[in-house]
Protein backbone atom coordinates (compact mmCIF):
# COMPACT_ATOMS: atom_id res chain seq x y z
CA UNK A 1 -27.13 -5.57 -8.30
CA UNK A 2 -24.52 -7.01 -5.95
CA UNK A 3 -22.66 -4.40 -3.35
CA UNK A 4 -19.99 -6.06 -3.03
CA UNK A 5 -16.42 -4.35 -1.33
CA UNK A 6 -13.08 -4.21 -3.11
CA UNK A 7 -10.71 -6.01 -1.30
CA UNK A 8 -8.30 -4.12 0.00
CA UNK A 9 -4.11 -4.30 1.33
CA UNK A 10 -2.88 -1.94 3.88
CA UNK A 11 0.84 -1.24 3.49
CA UNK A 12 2.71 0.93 5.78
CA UNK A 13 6.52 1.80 5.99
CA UNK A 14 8.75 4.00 7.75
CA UNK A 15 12.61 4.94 7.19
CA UNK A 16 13.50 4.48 10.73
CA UNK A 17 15.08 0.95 11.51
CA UNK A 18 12.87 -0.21 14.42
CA UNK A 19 9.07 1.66 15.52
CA UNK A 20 9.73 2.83 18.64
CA UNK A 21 7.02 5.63 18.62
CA UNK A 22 4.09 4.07 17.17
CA UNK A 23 4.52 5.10 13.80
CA UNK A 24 3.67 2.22 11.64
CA UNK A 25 0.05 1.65 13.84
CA UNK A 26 -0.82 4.98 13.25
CA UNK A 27 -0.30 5.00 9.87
CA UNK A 28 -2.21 1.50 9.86
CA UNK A 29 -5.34 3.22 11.69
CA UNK A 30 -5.23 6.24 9.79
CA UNK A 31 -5.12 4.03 6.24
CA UNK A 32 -7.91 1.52 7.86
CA UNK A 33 -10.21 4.39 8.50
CA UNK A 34 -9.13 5.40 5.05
CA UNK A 35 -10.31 1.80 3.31
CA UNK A 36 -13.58 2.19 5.55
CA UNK A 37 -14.51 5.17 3.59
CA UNK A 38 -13.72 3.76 0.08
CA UNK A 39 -15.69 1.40 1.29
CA UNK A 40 -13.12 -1.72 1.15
CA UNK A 41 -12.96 -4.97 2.82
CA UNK A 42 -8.92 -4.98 4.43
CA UNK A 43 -7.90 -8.61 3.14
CA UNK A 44 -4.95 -8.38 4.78
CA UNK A 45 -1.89 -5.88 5.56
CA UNK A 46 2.54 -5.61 5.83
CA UNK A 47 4.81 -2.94 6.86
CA UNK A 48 8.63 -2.25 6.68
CA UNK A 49 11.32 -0.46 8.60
CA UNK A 50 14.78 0.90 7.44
CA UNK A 51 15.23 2.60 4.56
CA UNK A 52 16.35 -0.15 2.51
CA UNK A 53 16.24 1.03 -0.87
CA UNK A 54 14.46 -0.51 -3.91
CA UNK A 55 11.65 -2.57 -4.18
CA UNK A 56 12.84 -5.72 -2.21
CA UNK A 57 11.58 -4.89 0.90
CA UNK A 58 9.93 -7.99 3.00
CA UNK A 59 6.55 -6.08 3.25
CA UNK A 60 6.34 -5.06 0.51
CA UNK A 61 7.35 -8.84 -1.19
CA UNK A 62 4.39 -10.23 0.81
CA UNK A 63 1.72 -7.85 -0.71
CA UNK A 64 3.38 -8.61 -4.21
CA UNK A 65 2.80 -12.10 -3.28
CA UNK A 66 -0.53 -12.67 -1.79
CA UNK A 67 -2.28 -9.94 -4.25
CA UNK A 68 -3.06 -12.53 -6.53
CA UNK A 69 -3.99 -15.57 -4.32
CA UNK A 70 -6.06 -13.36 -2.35
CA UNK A 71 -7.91 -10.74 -5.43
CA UNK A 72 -6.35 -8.02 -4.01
CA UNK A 73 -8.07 -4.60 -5.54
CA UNK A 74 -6.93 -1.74 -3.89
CA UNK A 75 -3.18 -1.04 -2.35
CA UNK A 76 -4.11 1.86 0.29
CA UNK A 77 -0.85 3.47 1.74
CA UNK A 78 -0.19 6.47 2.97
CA UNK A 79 1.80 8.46 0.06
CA UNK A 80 4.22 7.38 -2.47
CA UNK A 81 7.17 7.50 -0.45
CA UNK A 82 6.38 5.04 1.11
CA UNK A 83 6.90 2.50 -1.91
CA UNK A 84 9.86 4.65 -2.78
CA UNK A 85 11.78 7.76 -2.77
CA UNK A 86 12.90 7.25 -6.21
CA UNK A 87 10.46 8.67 -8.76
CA UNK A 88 11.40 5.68 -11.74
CA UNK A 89 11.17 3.09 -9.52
CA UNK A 90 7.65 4.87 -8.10
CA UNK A 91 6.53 5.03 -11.41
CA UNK A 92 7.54 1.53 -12.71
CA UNK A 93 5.67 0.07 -9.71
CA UNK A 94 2.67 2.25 -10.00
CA UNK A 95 2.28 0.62 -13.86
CA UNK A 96 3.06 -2.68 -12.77
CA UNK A 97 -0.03 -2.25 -10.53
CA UNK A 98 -2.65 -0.55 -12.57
CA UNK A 99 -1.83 -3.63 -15.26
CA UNK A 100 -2.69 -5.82 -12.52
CA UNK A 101 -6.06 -3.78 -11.88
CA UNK A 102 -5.19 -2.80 -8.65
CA UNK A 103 -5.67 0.72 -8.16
CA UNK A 104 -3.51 2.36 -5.39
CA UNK A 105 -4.74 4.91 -3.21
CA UNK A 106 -3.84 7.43 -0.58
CA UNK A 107 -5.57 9.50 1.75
CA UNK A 108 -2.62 12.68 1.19
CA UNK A 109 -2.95 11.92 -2.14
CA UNK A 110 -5.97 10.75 -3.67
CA UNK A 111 -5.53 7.63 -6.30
CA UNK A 112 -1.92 6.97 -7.58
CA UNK A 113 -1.23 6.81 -11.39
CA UNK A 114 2.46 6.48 -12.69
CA UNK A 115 3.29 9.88 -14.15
């Protein structure tokens, strides 16, 4: 039986308009070491700054369009603020996700399901 990885998409974000502490590695490290230990292959990765709100963040647009194109099976990032502060839209992306079989997951909060 093959072993094979799930491939995996970092996505980090922060509400400040430019990373001028480091923020947005960190969180990148901490989710990498994360995918390690699900035991994912990263295949590939996008952040965001500002708190633009809604979905149509640039970052977030790239994951949307290379999850596809590149079998993207796990979104890892590092809680659901970070795809938004707004529990609907939060929800309505977390659906949109699991009916594209990607499962997202978070090392503060374990695998995220639409509530």
């Amino acid at each position: 039986m093959e072993n094979r990885k799930k491939k995996a998409w970092i996505y980090t974000h922060i509400d400040a308009p430019e990373d001028s502490h480091g923020a947005l590695k960190k969180q990148y490290e901490q989710l990498n070491t994360y995918g390690e230990q699900l035991h994912t292959e990263i295949a590939g990765s996008s952040s965001d700054t500002g708190g633009r709100p809604g979905l149509g963040r640039q970052g977030l647009n790239l994951f949307l369009e290379a999850k596809d194109s590149r079998g993207i099976e796990v979104l890892l990032l590092l809680d659901t603020s970070r795809i938004s502060c707004d529990e609907k839209q939060c929800g309505e992306f977390l659906r949109q996700m699991a009916k594209s079989g990607i499962k997202v997951c978070s090392p503060l909060e374990g695998r995220l399901s639409a509530r």
